[in-house]
PDB file of N, CA and C in Angstrom:
ATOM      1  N   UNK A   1       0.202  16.807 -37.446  1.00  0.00           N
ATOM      2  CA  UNK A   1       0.719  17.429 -38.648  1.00  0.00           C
ATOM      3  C   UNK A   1       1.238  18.812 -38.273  1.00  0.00           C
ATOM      4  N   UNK A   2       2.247  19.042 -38.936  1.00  0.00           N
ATOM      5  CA  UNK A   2       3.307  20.639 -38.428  1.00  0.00           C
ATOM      6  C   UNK A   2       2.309  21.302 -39.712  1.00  0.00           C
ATOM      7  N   UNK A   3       1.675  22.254 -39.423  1.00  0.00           N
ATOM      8  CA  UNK A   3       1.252  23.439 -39.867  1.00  0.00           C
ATOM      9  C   UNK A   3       1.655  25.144 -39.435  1.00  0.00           C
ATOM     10  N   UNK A   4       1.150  25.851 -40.532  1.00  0.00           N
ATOM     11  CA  UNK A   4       1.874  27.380 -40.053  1.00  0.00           C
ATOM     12  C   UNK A   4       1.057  28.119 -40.282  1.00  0.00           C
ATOM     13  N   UNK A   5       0.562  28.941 -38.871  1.00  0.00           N
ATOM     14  CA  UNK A   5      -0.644  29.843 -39.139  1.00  0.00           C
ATOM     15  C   UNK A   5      -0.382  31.191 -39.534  1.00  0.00           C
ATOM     16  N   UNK A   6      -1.167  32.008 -40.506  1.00  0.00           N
ATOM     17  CA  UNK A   6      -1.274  33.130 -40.306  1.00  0.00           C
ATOM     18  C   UNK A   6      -2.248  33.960 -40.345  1.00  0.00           C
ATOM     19  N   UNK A   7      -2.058  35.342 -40.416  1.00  0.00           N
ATOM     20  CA  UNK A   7      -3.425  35.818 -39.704  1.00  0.00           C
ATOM     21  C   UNK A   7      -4.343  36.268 -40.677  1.00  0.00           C
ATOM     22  N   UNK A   8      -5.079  37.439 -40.668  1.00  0.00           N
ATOM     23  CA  UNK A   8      -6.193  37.815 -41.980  1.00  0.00           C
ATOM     24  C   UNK A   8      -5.082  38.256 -42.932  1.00  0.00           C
ATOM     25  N   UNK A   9      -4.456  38.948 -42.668  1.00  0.00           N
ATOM     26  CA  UNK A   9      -3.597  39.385 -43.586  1.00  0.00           C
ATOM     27  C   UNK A   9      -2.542  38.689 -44.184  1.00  0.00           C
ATOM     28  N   UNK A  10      -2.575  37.292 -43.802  1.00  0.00           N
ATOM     29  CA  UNK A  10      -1.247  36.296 -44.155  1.00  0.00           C
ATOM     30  C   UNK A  10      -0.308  36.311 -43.464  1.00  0.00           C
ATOM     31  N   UNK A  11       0.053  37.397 -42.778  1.00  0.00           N
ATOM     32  CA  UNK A  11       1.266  37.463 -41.897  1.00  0.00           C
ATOM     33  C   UNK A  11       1.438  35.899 -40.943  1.00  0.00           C
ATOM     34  N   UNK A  12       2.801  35.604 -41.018  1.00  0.00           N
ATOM     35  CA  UNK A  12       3.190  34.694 -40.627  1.00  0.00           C
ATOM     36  C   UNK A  12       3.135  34.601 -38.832  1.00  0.00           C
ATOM     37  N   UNK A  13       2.238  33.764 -38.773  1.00  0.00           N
ATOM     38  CA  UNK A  13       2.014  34.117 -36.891  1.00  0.00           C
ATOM     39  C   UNK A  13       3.155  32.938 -36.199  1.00  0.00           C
ATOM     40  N   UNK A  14       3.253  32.005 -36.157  1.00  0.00           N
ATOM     41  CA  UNK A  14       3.827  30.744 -35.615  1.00  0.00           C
ATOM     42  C   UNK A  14       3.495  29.576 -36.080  1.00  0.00           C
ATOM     43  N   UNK A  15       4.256  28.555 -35.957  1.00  0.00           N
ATOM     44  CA  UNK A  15       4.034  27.142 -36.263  1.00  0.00           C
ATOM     45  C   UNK A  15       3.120  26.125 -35.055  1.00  0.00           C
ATOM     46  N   UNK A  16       2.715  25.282 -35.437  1.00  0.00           N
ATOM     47  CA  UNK A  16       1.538  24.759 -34.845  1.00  0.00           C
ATOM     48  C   UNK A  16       1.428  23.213 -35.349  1.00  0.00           C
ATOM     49  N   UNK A  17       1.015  22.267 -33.931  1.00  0.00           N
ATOM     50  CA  UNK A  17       1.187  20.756 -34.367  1.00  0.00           C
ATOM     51  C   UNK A  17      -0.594  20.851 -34.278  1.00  0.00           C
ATOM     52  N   UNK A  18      -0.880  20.504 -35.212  1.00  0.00           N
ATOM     53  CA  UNK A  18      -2.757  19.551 -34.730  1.00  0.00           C
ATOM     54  C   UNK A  18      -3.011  18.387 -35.425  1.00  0.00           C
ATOM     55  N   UNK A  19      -3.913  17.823 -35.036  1.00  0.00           N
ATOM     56  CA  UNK A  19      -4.277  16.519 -35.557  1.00  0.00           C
ATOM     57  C   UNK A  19      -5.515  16.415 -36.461  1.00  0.00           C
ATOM     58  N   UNK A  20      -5.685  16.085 -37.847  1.00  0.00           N
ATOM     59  CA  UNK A  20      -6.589  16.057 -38.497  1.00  0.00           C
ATOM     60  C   UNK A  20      -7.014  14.782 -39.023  1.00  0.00           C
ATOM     61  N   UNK A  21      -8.133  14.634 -38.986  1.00  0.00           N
ATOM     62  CA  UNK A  21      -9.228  13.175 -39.501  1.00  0.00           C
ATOM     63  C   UNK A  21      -8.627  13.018 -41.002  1.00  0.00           C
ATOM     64  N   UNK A  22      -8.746  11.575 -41.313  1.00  0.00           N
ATOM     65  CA  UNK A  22      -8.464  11.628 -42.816  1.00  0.00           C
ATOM     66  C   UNK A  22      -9.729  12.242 -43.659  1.00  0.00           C
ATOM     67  N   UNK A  23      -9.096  13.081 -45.310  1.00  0.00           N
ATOM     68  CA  UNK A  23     -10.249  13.677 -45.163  1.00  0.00           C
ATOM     69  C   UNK A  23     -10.487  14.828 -45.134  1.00  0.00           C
ATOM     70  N   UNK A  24     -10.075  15.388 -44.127  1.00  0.00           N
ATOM     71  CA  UNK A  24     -10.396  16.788 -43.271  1.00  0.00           C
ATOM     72  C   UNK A  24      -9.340  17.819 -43.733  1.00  0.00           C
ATOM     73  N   UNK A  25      -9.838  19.078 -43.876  1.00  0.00           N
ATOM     74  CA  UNK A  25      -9.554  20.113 -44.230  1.00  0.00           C
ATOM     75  C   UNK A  25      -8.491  21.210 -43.067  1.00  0.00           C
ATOM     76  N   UNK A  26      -7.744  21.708 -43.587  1.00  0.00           N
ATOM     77  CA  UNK A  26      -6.855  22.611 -42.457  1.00  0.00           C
ATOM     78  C   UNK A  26      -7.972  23.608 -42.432  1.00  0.00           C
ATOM     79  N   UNK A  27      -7.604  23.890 -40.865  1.00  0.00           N
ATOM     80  CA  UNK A  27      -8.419  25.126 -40.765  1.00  0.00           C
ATOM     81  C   UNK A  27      -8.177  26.444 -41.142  1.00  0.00           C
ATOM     82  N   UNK A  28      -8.906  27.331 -41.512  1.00  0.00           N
ATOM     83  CA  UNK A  28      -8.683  28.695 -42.153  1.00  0.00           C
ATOM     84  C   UNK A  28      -7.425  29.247 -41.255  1.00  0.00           C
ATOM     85  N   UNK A  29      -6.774  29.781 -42.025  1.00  0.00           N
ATOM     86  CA  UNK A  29      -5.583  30.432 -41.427  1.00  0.00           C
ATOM     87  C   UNK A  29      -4.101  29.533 -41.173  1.00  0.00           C
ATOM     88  N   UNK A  30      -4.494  28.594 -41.907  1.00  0.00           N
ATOM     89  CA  UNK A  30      -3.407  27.418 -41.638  1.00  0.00           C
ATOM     90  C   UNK A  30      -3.087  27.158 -42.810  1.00  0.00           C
ATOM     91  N   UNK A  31      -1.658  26.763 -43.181  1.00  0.00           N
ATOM     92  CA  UNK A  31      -1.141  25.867 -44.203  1.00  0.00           C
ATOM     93  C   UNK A  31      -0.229  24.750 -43.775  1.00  0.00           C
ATOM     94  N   UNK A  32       0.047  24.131 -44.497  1.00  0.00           N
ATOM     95  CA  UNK A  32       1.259  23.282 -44.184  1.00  0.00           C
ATOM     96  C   UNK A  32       2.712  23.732 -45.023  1.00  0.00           C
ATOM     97  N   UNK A  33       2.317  23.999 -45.943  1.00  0.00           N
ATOM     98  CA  UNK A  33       3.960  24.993 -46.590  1.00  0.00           C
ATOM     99  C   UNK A  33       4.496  25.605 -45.613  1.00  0.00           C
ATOM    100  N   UNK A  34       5.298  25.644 -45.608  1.00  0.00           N
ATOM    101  CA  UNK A  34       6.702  25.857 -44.629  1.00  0.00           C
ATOM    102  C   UNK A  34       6.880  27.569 -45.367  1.00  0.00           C
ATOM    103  N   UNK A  35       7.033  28.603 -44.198  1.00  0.00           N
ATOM    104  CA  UNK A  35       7.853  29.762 -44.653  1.00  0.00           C
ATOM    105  C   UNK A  35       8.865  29.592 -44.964  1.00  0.00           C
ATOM    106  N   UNK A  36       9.824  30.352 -45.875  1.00  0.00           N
ATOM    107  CA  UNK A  36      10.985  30.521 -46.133  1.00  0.00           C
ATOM    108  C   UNK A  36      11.749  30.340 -44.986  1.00  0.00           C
ATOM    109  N   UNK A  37      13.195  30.305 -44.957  1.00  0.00           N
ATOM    110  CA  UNK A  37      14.052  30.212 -43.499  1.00  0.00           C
ATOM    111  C   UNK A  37      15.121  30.760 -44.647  1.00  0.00           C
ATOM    112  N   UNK A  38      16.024  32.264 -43.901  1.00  0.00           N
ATOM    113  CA  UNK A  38      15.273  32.700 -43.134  1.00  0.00           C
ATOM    114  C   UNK A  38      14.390  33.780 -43.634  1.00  0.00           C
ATOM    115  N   UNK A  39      13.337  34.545 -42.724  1.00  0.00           N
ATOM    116  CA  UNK A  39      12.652  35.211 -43.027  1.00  0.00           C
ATOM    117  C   UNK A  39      12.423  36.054 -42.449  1.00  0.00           C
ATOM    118  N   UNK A  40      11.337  37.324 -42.571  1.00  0.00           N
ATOM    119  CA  UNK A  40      11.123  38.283 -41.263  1.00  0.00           C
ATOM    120  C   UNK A  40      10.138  39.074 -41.921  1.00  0.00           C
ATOM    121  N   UNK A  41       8.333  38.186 -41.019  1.00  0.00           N
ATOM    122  CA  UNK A  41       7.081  38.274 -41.648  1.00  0.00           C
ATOM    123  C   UNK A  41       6.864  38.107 -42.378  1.00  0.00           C
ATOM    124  N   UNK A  42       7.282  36.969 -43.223  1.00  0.00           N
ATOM    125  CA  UNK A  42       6.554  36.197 -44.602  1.00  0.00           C
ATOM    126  C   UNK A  42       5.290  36.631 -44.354  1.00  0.00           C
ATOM    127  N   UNK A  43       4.581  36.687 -45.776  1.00  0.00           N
ATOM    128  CA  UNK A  43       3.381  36.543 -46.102  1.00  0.00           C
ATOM    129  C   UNK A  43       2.721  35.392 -46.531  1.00  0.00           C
ATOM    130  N   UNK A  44       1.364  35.151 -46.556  1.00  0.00           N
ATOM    131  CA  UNK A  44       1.065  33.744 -47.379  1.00  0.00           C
ATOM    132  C   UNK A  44       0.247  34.460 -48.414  1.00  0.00           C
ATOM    133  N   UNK A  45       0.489  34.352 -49.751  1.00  0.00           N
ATOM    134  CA  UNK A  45      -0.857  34.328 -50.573  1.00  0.00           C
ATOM    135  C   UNK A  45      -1.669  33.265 -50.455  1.00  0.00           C
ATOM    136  N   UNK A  46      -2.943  32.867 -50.242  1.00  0.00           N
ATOM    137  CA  UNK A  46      -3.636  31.914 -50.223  1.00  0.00           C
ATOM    138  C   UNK A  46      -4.080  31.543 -51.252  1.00  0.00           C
ATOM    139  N   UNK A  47      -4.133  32.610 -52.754  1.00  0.00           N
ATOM    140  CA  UNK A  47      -4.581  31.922 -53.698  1.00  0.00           C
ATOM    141  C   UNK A  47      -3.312  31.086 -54.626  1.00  0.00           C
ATOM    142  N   UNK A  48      -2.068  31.937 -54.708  1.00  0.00           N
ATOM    143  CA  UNK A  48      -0.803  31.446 -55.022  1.00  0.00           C
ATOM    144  C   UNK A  48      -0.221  29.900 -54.507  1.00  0.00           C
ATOM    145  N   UNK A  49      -0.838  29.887 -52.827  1.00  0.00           N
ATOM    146  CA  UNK A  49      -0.525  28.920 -51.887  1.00  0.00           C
ATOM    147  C   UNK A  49       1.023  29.047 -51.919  1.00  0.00           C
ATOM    148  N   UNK A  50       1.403  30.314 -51.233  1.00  0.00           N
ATOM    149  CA  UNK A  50       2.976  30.460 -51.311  1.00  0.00           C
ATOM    150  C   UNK A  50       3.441  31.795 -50.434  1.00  0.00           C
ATOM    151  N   UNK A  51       4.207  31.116 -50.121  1.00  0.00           N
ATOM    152  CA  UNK A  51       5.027  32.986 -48.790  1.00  0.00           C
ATOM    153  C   UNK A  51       5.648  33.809 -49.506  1.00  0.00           C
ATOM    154  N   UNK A  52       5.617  35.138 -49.143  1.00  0.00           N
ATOM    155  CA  UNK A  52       6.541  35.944 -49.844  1.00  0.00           C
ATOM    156  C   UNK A  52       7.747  35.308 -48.527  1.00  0.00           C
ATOM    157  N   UNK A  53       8.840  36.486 -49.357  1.00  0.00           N
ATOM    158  CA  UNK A  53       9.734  36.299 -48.825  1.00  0.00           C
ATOM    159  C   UNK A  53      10.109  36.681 -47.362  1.00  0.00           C
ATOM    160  N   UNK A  54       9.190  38.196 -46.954  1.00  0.00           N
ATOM    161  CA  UNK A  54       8.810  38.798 -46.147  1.00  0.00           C
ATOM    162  C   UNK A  54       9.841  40.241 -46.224  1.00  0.00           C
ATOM    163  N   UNK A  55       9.791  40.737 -45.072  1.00  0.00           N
ATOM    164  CA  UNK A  55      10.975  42.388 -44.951  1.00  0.00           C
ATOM    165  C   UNK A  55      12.179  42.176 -45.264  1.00  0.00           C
ATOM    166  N   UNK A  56      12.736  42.643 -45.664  1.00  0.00           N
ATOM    167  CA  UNK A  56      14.070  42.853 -45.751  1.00  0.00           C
ATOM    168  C   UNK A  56      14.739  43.504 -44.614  1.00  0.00           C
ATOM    169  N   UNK A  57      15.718  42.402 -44.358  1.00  0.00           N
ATOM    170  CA  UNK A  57      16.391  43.291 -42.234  1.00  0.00           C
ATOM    171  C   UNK A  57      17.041  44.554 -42.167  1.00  0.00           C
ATOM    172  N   UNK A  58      17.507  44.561 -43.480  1.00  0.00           N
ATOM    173  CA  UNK A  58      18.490  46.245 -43.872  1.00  0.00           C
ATOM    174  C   UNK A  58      17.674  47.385 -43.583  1.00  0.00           C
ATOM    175  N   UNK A  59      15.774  46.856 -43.682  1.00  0.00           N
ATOM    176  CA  UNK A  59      15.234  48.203 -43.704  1.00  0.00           C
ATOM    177  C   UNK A  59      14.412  48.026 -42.383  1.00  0.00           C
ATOM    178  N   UNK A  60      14.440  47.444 -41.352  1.00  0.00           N
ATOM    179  CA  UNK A  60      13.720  47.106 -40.095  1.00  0.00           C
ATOM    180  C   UNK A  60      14.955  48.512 -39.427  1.00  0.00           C
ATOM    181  N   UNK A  61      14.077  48.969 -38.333  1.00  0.00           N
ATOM    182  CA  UNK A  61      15.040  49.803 -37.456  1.00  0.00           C
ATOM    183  C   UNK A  61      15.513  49.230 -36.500  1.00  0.00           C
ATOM    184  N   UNK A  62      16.518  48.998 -35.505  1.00  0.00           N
ATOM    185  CA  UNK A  62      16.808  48.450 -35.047  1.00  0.00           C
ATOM    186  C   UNK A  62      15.630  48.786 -33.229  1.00  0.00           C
ATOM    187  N   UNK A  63      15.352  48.223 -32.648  1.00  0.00           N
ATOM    188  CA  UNK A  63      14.458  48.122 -31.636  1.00  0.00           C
ATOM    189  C   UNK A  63      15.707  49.018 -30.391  1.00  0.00           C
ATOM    190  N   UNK A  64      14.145  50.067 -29.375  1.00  0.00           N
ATOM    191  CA  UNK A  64      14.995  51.363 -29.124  1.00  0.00           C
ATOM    192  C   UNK A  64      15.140  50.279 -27.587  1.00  0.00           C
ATOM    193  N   UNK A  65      16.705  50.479 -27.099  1.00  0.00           N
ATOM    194  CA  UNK A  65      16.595  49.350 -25.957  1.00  0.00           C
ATOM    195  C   UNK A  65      15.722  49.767 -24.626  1.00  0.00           C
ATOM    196  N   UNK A  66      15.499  48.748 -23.602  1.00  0.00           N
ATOM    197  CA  UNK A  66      14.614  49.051 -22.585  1.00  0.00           C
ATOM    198  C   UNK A  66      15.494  50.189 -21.661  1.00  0.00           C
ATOM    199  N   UNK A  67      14.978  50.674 -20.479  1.00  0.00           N
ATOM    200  CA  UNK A  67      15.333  51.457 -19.379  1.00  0.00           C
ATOM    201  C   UNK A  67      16.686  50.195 -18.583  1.00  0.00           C
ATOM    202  N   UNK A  68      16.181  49.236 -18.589  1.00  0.00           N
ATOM    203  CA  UNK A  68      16.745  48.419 -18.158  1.00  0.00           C
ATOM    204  C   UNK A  68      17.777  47.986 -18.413  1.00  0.00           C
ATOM    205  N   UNK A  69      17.994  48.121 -20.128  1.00  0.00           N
ATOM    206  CA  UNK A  69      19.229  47.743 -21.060  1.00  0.00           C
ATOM    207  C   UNK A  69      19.941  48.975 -20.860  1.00  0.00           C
ATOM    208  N   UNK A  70      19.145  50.254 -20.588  1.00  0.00           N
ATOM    209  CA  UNK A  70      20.547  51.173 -20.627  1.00  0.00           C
ATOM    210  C   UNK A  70      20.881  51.351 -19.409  1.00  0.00           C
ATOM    211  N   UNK A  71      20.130  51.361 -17.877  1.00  0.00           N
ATOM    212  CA  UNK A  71      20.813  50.870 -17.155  1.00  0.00           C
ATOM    213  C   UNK A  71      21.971  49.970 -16.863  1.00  0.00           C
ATOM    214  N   UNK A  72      21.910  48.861 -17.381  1.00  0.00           N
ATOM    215  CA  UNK A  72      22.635  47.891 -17.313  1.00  0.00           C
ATOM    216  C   UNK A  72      23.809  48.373 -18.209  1.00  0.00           C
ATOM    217  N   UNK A  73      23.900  48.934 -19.290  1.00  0.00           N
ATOM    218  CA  UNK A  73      24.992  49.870 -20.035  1.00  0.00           C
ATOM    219  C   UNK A  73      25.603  50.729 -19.075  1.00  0.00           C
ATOM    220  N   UNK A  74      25.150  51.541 -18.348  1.00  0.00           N
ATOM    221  CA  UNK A  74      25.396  52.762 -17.950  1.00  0.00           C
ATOM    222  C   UNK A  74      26.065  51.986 -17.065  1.00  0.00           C
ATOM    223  N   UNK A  75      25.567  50.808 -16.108  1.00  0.00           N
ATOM    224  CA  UNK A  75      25.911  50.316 -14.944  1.00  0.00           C
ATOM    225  C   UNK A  75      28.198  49.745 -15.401  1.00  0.00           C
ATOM    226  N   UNK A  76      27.955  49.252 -16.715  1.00  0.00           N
ATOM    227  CA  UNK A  76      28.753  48.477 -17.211  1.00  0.00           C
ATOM    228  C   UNK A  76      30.051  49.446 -17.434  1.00  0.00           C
ATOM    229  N   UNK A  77      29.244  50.404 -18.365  1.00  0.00           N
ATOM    230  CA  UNK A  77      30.412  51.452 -18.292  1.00  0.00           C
ATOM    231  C   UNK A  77      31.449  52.331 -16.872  1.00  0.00           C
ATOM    232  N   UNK A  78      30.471  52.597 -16.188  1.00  0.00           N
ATOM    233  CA  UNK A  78      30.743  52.987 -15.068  1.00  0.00           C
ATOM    234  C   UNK A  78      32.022  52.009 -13.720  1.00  0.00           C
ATOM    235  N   UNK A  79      31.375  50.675 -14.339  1.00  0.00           N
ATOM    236  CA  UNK A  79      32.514  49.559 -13.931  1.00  0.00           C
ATOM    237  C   UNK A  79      33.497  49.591 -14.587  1.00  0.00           C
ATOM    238  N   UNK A  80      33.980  49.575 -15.680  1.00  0.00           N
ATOM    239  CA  UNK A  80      35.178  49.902 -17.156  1.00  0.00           C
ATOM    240  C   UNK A  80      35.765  51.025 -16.106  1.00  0.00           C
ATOM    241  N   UNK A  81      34.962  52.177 -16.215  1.00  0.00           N
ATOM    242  CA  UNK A  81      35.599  53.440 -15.535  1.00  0.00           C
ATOM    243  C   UNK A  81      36.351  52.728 -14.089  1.00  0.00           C
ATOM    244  N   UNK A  82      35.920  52.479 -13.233  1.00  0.00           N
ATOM    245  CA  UNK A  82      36.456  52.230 -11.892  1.00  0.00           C
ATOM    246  C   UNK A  82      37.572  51.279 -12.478  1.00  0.00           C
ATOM    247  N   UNK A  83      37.584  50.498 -12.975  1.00  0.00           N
ATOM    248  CA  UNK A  83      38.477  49.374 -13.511  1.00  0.00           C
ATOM    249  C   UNK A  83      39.480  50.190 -13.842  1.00  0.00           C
ATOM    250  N   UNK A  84      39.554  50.843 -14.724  1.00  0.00           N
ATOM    251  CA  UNK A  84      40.705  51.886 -15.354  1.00  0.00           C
ATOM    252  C   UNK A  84      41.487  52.634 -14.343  1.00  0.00           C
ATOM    253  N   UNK A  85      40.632  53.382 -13.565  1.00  0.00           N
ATOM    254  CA  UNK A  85      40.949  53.859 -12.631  1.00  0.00           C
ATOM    255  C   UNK A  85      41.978  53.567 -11.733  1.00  0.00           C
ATOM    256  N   UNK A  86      41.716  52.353 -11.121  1.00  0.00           N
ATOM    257  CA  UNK A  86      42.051  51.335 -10.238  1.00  0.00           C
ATOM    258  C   UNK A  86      43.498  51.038 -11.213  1.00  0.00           C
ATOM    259  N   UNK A  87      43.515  50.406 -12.462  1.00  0.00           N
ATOM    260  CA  UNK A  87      44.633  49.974 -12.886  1.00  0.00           C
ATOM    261  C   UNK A  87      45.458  51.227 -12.800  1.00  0.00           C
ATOM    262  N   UNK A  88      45.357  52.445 -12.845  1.00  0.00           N
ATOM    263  CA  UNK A  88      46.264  53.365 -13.327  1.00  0.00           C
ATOM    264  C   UNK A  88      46.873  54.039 -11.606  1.00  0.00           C
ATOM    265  N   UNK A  89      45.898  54.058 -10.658  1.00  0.00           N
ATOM    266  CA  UNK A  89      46.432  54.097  -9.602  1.00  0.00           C
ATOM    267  C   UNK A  89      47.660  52.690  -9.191  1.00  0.00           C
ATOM    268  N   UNK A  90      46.878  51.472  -9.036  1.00  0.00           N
ATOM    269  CA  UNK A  90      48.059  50.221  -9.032  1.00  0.00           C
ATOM    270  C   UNK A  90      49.530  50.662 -10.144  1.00  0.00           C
ATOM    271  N   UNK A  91      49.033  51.343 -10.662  1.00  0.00           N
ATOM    272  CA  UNK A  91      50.260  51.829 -11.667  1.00  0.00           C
ATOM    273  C   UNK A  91      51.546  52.994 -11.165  1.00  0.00           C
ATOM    274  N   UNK A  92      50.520  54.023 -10.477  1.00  0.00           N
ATOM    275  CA  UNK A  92      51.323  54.986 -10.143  1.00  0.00           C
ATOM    276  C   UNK A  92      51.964  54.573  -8.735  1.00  0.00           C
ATOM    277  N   UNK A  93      51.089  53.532  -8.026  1.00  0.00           N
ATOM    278  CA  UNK A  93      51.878  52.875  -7.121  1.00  0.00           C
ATOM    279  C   UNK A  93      53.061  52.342  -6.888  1.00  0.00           C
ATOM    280  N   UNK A  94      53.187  51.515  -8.170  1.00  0.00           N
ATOM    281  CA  UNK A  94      53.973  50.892  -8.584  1.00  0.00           C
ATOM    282  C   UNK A  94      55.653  51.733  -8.816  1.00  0.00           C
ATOM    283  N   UNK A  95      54.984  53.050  -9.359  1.00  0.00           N
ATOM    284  CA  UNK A  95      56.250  53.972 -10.008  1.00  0.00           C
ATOM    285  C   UNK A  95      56.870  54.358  -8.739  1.00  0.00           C
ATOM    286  N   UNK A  96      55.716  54.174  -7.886  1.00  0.00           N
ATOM    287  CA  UNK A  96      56.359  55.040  -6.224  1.00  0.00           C
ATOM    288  C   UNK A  96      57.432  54.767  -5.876  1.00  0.00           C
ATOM    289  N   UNK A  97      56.771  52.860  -5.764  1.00  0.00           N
ATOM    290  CA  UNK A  97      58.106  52.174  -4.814  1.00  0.00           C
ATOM    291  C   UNK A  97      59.297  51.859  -6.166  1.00  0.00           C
ATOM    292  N   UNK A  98      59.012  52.246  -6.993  1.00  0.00           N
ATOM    293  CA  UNK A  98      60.491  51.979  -7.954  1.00  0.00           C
ATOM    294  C   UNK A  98      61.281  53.137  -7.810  1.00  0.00           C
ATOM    295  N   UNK A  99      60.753  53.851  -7.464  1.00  0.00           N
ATOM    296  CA  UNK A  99      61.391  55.887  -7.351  1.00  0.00           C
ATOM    297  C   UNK A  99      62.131  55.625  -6.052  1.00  0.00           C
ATOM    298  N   UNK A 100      61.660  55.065  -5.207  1.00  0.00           N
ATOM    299  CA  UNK A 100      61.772  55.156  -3.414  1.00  0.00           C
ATOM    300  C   UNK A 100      62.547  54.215  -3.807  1.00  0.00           C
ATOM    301  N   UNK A 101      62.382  52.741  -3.856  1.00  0.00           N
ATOM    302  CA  UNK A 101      63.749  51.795  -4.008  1.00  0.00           C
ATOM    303  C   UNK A 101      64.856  52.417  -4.707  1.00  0.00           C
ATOM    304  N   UNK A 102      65.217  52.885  -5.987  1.00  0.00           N
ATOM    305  CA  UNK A 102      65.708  53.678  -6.882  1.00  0.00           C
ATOM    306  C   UNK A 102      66.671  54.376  -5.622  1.00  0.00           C
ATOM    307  N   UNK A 103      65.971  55.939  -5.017  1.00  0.00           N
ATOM    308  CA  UNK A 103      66.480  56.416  -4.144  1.00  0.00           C
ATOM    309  C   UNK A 103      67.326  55.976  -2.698  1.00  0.00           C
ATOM    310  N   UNK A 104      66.792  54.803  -2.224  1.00  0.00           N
ATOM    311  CA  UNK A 104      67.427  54.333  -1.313  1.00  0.00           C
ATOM    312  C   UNK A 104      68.414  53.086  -1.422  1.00  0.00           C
ATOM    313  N   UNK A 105      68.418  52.648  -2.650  1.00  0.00           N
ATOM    314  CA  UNK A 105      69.836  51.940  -3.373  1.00  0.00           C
ATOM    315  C   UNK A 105      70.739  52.882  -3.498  1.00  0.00           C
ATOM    316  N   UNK A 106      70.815  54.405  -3.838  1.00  0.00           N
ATOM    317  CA  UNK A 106      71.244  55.305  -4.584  1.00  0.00           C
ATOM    318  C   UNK A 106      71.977  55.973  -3.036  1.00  0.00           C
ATOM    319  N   UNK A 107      71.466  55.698  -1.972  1.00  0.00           N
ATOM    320  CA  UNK A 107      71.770  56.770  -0.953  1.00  0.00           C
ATOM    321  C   UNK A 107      71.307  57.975  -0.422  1.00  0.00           C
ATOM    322  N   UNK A 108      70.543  58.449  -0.997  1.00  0.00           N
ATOM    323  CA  UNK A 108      69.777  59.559  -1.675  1.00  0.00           C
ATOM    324  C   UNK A 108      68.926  59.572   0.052  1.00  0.00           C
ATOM    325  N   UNK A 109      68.185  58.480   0.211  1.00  0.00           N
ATOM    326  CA  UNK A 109      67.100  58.699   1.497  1.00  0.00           C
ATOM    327  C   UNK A 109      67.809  57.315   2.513  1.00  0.00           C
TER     328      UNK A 109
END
C-alpha cells in the first residue's frame, strides 16, 4: 500500500510502500491521503485527516548557491570572456588582410 509519512508536526516527509495484514492499522505518522501536487511542505491535520496546502514558493528565498556553483559561474564567465576576446581579435584579423589586400590591388605596397 502507497502511504505518506509525516513527522510530529505533520510535515510532509516522503512517500512510502508497506505491507499491512487485513485489519491492521497504519502506523503513527502515516496516512494514505495523498498530498496535494503541487506542493511545498504540506501539512497533515490528523484530526481533519487532510493536508494543508503547504508554503507558498513566492515567499521561500531562493537557496544561497554552493562554492562550487559559483565557481563553476565564475569559471563560465571567464570562458564567455576569452570567447569574445578571441572573436574580436579573429575580427581585427580579418580587417588586416582586407586593408593589406585593399592596398596591394591598389598599388599602394
Amino acid at each position: 500500500m502507497k502511504v505518506y509519512k509525516y513527522d510530529k508536526n505533520g510535515v510532509f516527509e516522503r512517500d512510502d510502500l508497506i505491507f499491512i495484514e487485513d485489519g491492521e492499522e497504519l502506523p503513527e505518522g502515516y496516512t494514505s491521503i495523498a498530498p496535494p501536487v503541487p506542493s511545498i511542505n504540506p501539512v497533515f491535520n490528523v484530526e481533519n485527516q487532510e493536508w494543508s496546502v503547504g508554503d507558498d514558493p513566492s515567499t521561500l528565498e531562493p537557496a544561497e548557491p554552493s562554492e562550487i556553483d559559483k565557481l563553476k559561474q565564475e569559471n563560465a564567465d571567464t570562458l564567455l570572456q576569452i570567447a569574445e576576446v578571441e572573436a574580436s581579435s579573429e575580427s581585427v584579423k580579418q580587417d588586416q588582410a582586407d586593408l593589406l589586400l585593399t592596398l596591394v590591388e591598389s598599388g599602394v605596397i
